[in-house]
PDB file of N, CA and C in Angstrom:
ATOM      1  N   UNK A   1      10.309  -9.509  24.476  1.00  0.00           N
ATOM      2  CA  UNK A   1      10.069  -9.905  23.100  1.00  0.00           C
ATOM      3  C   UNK A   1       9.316  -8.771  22.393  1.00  0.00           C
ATOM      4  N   UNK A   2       9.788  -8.375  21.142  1.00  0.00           N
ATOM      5  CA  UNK A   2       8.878  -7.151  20.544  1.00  0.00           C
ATOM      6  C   UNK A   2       7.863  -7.927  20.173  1.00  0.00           C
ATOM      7  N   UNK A   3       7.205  -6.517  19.572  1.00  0.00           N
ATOM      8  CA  UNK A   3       5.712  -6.942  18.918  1.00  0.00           C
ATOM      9  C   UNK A   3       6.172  -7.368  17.680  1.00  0.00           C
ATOM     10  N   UNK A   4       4.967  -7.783  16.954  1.00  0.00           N
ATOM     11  CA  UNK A   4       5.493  -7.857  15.148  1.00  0.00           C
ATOM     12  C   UNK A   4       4.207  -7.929  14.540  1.00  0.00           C
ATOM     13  N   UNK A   5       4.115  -7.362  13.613  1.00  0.00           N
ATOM     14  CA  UNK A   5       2.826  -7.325  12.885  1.00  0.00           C
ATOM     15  C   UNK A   5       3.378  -7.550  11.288  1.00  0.00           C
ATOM     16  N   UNK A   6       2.199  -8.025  10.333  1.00  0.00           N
ATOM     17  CA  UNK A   6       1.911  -8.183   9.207  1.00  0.00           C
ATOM     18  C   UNK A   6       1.215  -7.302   8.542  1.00  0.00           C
ATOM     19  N   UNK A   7       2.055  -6.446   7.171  1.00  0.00           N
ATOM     20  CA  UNK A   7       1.305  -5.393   6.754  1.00  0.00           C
ATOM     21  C   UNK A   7       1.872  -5.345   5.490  1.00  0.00           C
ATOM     22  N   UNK A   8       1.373  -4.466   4.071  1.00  0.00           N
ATOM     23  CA  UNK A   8       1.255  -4.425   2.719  1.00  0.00           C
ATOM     24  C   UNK A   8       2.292  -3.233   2.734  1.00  0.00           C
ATOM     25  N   UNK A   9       3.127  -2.765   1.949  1.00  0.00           N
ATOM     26  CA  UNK A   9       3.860  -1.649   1.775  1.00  0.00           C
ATOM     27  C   UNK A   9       3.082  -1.042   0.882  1.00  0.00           C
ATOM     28  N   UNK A  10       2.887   0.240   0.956  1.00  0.00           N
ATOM     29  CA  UNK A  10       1.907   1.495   0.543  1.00  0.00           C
ATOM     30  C   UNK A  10       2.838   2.525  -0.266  1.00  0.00           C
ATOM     31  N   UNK A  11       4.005   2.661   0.710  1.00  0.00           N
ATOM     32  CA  UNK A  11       4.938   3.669   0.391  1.00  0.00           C
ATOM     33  C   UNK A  11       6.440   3.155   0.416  1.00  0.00           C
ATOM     34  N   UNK A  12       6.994   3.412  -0.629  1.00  0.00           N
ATOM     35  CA  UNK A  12       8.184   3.457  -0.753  1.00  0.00           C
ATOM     36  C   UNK A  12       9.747   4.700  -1.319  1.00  0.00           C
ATOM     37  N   UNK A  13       8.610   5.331  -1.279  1.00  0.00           N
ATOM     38  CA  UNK A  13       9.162   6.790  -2.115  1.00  0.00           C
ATOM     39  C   UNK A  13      10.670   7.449  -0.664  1.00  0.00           C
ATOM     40  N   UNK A  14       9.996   7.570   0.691  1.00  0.00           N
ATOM     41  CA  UNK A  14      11.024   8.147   1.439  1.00  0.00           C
ATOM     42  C   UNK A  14      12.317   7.318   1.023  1.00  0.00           C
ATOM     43  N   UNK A  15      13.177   7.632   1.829  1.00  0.00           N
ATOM     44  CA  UNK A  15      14.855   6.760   2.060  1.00  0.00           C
ATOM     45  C   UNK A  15      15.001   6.265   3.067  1.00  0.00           C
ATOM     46  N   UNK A  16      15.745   4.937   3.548  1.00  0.00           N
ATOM     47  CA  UNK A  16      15.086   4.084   4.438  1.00  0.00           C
ATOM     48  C   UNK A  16      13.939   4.160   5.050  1.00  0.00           C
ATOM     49  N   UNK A  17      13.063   4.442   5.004  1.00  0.00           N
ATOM     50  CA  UNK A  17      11.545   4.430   5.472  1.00  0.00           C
ATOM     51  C   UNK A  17      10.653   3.704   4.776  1.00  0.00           C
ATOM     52  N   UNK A  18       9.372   2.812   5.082  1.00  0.00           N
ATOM     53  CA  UNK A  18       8.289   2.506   4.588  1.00  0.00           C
ATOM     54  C   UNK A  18       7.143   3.048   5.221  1.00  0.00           C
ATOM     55  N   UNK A  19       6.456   2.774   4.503  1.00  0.00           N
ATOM     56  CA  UNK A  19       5.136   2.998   4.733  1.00  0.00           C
ATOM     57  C   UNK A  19       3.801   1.845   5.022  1.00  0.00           C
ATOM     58  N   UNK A  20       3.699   1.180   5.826  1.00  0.00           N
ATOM     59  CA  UNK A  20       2.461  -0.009   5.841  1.00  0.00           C
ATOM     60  C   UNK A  20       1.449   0.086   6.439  1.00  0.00           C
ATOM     61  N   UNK A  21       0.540  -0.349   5.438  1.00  0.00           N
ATOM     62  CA  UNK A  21      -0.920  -0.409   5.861  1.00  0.00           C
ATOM     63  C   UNK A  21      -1.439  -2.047   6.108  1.00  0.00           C
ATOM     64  N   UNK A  22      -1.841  -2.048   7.414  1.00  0.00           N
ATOM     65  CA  UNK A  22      -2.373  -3.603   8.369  1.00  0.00           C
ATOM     66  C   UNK A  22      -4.299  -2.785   8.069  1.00  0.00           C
ATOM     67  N   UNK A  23      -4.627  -4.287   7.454  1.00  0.00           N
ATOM     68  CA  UNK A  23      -6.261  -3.998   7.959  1.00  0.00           C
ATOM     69  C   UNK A  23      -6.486  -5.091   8.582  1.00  0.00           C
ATOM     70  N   UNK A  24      -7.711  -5.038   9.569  1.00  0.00           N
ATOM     71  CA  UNK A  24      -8.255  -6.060  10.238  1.00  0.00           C
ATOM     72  C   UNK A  24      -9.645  -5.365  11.077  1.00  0.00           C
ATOM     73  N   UNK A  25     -10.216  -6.662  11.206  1.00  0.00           N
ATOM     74  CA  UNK A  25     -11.676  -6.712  11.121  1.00  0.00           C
ATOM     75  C   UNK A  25     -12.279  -6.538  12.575  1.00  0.00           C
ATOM     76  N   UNK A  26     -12.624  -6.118  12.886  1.00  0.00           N
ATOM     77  CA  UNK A  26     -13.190  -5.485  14.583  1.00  0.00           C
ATOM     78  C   UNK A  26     -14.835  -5.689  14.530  1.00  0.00           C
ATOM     79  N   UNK A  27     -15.131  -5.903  15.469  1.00  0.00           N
ATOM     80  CA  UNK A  27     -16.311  -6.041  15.693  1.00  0.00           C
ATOM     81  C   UNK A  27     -17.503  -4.886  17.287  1.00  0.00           C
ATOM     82  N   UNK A  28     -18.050  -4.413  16.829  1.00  0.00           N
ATOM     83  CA  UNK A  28     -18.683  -2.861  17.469  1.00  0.00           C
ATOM     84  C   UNK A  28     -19.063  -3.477  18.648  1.00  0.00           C
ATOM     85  N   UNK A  29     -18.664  -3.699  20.206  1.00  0.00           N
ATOM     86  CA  UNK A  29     -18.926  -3.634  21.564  1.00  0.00           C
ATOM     87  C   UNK A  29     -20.654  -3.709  21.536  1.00  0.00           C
ATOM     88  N   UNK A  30     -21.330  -2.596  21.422  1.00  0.00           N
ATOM     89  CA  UNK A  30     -22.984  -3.114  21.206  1.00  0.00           C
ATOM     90  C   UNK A  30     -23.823  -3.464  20.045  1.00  0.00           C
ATOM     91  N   UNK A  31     -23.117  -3.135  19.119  1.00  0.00           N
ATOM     92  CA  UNK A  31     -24.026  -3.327  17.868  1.00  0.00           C
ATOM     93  C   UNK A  31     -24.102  -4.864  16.781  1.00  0.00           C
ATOM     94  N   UNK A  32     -22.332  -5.200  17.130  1.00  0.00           N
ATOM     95  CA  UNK A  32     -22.295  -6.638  16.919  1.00  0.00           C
ATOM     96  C   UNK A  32     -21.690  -6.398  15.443  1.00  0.00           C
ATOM     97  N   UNK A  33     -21.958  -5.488  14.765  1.00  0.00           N
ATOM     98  CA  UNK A  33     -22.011  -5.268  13.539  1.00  0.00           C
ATOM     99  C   UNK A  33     -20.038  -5.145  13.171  1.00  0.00           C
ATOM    100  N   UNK A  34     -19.458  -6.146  12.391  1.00  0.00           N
ATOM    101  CA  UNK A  34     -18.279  -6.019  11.995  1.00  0.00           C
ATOM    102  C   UNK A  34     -17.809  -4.755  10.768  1.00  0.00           C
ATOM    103  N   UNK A  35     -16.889  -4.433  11.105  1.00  0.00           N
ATOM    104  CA  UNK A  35     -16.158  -3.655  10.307  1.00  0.00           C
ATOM    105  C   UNK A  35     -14.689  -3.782   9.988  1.00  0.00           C
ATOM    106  N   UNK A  36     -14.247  -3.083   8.742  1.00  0.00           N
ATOM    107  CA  UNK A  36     -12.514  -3.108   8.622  1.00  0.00           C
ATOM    108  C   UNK A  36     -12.267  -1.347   9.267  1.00  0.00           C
ATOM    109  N   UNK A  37     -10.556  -2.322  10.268  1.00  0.00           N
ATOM    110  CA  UNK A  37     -10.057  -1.034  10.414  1.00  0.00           C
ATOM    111  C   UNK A  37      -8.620  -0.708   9.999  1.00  0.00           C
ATOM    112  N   UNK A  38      -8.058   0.424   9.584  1.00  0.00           N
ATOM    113  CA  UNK A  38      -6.777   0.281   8.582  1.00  0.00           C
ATOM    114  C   UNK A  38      -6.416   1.415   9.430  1.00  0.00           C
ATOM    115  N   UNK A  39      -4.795   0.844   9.430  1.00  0.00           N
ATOM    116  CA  UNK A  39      -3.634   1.497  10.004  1.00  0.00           C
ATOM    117  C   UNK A  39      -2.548   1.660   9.297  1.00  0.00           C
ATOM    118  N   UNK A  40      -1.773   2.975   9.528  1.00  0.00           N
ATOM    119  CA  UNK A  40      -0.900   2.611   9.083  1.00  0.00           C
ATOM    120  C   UNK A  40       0.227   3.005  10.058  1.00  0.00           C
ATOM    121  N   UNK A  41       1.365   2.189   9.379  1.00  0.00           N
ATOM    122  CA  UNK A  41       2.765   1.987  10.169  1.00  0.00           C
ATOM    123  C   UNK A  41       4.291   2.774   9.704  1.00  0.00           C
ATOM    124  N   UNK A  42       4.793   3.401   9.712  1.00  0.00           N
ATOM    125  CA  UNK A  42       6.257   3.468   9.657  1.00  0.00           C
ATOM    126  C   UNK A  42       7.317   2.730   9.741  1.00  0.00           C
ATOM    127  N   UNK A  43       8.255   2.287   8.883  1.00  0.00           N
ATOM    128  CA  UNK A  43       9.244   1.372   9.582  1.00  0.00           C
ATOM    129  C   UNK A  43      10.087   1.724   8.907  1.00  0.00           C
ATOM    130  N   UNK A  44      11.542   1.267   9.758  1.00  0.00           N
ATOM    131  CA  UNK A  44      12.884   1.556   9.043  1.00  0.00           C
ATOM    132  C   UNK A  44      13.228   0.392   8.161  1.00  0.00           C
ATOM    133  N   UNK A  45      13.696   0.400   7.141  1.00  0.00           N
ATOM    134  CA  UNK A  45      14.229  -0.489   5.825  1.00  0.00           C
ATOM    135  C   UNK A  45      15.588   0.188   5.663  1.00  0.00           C
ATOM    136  N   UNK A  46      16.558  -0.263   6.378  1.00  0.00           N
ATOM    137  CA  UNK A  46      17.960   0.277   6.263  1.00  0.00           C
ATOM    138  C   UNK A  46      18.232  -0.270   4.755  1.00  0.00           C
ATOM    139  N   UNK A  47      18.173  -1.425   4.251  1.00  0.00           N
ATOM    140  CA  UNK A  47      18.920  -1.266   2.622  1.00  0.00           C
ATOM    141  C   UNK A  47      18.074  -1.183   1.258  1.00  0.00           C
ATOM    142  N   UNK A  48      16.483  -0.532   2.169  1.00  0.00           N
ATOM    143  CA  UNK A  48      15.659  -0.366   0.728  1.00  0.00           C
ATOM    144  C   UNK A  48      14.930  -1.598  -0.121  1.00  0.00           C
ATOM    145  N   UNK A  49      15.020  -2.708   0.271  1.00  0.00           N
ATOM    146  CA  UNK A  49      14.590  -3.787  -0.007  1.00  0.00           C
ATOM    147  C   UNK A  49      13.123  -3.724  -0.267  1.00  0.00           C
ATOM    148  N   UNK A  50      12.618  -3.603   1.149  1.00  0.00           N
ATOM    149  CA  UNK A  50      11.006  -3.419   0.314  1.00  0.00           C
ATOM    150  C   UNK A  50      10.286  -2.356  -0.766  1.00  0.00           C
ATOM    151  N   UNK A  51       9.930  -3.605  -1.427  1.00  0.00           N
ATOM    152  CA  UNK A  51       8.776  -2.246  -2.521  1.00  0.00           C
ATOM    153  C   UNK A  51       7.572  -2.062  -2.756  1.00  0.00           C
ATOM    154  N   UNK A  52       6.931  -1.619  -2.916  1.00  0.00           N
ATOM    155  CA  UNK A  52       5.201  -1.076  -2.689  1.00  0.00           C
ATOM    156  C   UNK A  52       5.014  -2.296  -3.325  1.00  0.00           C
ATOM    157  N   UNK A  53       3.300  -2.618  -2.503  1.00  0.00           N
ATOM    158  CA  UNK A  53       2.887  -4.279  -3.260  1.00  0.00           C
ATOM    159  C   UNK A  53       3.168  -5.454  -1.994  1.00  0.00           C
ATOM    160  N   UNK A  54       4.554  -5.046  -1.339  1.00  0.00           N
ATOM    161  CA  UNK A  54       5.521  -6.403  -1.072  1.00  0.00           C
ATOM    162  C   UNK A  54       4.583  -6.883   0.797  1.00  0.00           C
ATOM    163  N   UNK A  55       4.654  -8.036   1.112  1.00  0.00           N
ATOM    164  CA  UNK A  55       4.226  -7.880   2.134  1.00  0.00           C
ATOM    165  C   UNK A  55       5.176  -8.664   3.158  1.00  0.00           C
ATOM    166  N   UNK A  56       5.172  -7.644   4.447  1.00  0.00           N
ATOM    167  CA  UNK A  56       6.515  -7.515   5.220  1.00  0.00           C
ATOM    168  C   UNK A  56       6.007  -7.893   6.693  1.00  0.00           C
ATOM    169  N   UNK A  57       6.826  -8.270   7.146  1.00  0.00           N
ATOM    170  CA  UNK A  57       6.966  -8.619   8.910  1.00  0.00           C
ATOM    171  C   UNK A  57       7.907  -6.992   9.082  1.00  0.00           C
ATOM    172  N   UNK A  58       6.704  -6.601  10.135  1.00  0.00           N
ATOM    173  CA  UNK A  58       8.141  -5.619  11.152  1.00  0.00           C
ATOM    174  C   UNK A  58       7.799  -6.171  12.810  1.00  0.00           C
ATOM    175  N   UNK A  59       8.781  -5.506  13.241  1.00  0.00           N
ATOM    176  CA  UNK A  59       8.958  -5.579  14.776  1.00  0.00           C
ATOM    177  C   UNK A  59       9.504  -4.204  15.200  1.00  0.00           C
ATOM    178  N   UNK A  60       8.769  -4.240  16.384  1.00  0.00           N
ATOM    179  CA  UNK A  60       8.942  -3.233  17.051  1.00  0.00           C
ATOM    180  C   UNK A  60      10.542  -2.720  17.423  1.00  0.00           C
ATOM    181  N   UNK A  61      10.948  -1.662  17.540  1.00  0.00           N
ATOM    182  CA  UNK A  61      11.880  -1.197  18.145  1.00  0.00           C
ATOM    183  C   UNK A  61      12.038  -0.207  18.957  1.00  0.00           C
ATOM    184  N   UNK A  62      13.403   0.439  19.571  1.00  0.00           N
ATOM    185  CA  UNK A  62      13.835   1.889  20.109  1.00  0.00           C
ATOM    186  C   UNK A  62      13.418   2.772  18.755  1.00  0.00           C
ATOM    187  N   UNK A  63      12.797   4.225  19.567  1.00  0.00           N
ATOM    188  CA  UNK A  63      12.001   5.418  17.822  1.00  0.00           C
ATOM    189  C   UNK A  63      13.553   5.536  17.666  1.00  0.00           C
ATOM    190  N   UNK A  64      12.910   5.672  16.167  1.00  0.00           N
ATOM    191  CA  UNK A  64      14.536   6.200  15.150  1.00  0.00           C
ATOM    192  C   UNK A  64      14.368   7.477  14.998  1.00  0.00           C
ATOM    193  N   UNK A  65      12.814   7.767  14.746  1.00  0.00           N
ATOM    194  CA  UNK A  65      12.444   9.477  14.373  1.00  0.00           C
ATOM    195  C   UNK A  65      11.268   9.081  15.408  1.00  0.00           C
ATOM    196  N   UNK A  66      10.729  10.715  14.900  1.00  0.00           N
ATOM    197  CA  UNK A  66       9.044  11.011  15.458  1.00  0.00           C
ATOM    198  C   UNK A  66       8.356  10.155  15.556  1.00  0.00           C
ATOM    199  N   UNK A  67       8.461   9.533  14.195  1.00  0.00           N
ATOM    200  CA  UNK A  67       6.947   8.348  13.531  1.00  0.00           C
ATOM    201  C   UNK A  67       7.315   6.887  14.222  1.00  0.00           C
ATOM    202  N   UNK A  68       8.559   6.723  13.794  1.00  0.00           N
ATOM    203  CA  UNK A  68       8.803   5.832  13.258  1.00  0.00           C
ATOM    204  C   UNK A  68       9.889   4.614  14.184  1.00  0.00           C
ATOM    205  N   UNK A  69       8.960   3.746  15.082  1.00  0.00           N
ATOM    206  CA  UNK A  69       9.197   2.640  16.030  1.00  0.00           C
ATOM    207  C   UNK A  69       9.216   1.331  15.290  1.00  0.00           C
ATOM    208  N   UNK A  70       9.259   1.164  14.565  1.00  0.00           N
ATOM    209  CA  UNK A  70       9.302  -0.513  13.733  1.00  0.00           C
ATOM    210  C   UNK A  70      10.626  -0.578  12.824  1.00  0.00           C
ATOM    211  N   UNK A  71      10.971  -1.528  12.707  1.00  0.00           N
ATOM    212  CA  UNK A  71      11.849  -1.865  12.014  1.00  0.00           C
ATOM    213  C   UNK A  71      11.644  -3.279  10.943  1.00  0.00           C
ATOM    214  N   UNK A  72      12.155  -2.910  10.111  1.00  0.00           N
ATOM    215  CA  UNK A  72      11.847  -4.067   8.533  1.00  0.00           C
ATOM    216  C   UNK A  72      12.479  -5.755   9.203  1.00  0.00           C
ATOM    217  N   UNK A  73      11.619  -6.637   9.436  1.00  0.00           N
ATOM    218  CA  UNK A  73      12.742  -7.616   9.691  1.00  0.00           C
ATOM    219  C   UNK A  73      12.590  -8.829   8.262  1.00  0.00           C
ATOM    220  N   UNK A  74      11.226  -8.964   7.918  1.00  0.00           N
ATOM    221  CA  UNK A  74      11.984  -9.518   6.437  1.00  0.00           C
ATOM    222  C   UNK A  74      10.646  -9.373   5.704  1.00  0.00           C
ATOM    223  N   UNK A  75      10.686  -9.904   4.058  1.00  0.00           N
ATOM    224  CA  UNK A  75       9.846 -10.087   3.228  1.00  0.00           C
ATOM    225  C   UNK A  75       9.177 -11.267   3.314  1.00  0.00           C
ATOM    226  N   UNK A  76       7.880 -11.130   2.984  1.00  0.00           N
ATOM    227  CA  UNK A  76       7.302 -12.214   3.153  1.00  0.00           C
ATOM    228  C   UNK A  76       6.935 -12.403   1.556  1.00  0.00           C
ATOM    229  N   UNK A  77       6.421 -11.759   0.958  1.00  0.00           N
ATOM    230  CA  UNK A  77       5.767 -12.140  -0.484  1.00  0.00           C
ATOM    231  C   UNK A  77       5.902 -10.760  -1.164  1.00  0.00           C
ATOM    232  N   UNK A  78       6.684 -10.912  -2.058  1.00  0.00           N
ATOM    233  CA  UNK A  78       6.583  -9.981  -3.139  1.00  0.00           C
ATOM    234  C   UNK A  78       5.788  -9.438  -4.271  1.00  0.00           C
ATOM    235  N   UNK A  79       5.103  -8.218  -4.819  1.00  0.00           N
ATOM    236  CA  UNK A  79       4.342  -7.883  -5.640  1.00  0.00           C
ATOM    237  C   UNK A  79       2.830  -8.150  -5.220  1.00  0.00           C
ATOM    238  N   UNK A  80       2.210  -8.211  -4.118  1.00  0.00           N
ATOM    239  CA  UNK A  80       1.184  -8.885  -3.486  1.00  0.00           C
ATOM    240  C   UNK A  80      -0.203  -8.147  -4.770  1.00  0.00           C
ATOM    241  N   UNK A  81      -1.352  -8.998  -4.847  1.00  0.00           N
ATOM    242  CA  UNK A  81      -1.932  -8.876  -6.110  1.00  0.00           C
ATOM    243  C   UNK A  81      -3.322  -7.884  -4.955  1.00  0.00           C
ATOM    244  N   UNK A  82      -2.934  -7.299  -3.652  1.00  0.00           N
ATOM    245  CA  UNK A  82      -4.461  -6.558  -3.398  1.00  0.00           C
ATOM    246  C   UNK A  82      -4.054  -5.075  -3.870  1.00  0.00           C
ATOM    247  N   UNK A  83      -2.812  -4.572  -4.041  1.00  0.00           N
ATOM    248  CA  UNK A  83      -2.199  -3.565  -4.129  1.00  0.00           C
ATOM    249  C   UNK A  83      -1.834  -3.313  -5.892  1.00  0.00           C
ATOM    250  N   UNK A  84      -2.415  -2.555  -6.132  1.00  0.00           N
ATOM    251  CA  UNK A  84      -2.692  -1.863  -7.861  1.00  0.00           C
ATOM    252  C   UNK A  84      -1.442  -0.630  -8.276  1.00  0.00           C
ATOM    253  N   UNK A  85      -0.959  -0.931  -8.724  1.00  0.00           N
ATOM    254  CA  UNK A  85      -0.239   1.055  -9.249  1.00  0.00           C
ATOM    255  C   UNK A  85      -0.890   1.565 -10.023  1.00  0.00           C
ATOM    256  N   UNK A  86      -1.462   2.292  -9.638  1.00  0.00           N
ATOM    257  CA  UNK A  86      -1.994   3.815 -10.723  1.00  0.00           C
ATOM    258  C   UNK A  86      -1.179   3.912 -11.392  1.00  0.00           C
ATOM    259  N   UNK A  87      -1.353   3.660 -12.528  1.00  0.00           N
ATOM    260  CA  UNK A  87      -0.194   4.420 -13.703  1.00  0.00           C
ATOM    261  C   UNK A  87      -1.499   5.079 -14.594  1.00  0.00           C
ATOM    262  N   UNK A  88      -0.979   6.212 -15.302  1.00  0.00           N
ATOM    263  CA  UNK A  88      -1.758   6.445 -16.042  1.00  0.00           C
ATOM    264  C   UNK A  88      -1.772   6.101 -17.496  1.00  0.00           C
ATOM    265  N   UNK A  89      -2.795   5.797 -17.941  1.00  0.00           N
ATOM    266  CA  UNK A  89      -2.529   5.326 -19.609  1.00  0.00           C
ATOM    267  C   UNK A  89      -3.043   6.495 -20.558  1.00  0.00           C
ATOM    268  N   UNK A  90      -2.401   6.232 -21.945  1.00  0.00           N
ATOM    269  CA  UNK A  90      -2.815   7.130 -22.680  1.00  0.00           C
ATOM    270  C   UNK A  90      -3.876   6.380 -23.190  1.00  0.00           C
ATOM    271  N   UNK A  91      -5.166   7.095 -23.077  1.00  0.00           N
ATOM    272  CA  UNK A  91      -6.530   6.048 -24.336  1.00  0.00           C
ATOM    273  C   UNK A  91      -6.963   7.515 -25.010  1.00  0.00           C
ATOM    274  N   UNK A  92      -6.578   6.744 -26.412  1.00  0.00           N
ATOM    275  CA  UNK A  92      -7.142   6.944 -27.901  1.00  0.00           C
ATOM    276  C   UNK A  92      -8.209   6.487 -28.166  1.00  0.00           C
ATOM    277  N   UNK A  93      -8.902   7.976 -28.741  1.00  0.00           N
ATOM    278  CA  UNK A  93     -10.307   7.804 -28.436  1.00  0.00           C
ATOM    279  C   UNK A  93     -10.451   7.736 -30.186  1.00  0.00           C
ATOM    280  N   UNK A  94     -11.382   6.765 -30.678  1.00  0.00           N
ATOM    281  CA  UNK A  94     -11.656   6.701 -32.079  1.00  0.00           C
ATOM    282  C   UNK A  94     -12.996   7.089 -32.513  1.00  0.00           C
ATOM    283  N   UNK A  95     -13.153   8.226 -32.945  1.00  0.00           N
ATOM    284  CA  UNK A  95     -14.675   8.738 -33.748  1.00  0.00           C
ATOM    285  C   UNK A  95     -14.679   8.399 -34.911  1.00  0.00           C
ATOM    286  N   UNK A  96     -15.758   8.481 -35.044  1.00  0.00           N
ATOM    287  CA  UNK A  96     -15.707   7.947 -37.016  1.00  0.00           C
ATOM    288  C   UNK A  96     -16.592   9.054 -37.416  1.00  0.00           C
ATOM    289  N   UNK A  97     -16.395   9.734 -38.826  1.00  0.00           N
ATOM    290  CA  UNK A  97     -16.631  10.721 -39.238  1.00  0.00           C
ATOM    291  C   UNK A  97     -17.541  10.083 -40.332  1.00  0.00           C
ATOM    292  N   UNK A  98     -18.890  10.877 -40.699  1.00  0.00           N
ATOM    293  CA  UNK A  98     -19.384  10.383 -41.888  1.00  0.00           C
ATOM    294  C   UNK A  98     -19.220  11.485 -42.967  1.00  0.00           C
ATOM    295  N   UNK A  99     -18.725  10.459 -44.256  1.00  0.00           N
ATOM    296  CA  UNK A  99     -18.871  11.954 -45.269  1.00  0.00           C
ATOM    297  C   UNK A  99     -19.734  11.938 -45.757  1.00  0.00           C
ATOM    298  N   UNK A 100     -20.320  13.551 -45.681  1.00  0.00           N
ATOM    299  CA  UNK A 100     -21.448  13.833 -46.507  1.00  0.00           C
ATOM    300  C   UNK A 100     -21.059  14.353 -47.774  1.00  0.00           C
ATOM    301  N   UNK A 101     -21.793  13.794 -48.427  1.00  0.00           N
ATOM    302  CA  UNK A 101     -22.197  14.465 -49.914  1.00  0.00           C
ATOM    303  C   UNK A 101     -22.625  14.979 -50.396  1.00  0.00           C
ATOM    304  N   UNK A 102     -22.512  16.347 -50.983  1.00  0.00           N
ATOM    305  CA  UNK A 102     -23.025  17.876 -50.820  1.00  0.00           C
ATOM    306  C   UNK A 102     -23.578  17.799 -52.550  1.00  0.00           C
ATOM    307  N   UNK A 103     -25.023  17.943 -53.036  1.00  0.00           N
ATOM    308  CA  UNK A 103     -25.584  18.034 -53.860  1.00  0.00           C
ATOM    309  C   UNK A 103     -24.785  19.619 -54.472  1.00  0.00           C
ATOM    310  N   UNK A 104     -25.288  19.570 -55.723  1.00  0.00           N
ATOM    311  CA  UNK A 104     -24.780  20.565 -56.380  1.00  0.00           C
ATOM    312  C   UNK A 104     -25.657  21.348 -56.692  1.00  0.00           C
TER     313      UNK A 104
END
């Protein structure tokens, strides 16, 4: 039985490829003290389906490349609200000018 993990798509820019990032919470052997730890994953998306935001089940497979041992097996929730796009905006900045009135 493969593995399968739950993770956020990060990247969608390659061709069939994603990009996912899994966080989860570990706790330090002597100190007790919890922390987050973030990974990320590779997986194949043969028809491009997932898109950054989306959050996906993969499972393990035979490597396709170097990276990349997982394979897309479906969507779970689309547009997920922890994942932001940078877009950049244009902001118009408004000064206000005073007129002076120049004695004669």
């Amino acid at each position: 039985m493969p593995k399968k993990i739950t993770g956020i798509v990060t990247s969608d820019v390659q061709d069939k490829t994603i990009v996912i990032t899994v966080t989860s919470r570990e706790t330090h052997p002597i100190y007790g003290k919890q922390y987050t730890v973030t990974r990320k994953y590779t997986a194949h998306d043969e028809k491009n389906q997932a898109k950054k935001g989306d959050r996906v089940e993969v499972s393990e497979c035979r490597p396709i490349s170097k990276r990349k041992t997982w394979t897309l097996d479906h969507i779970i929730e689309t547009g997920h609200a922890d994942i932001e796009v940078a877009e950049e905006k244009d902001v118009v900045e408004v000064t206000q000018t005073k007129a002076v009135k120049e004695d004669e």
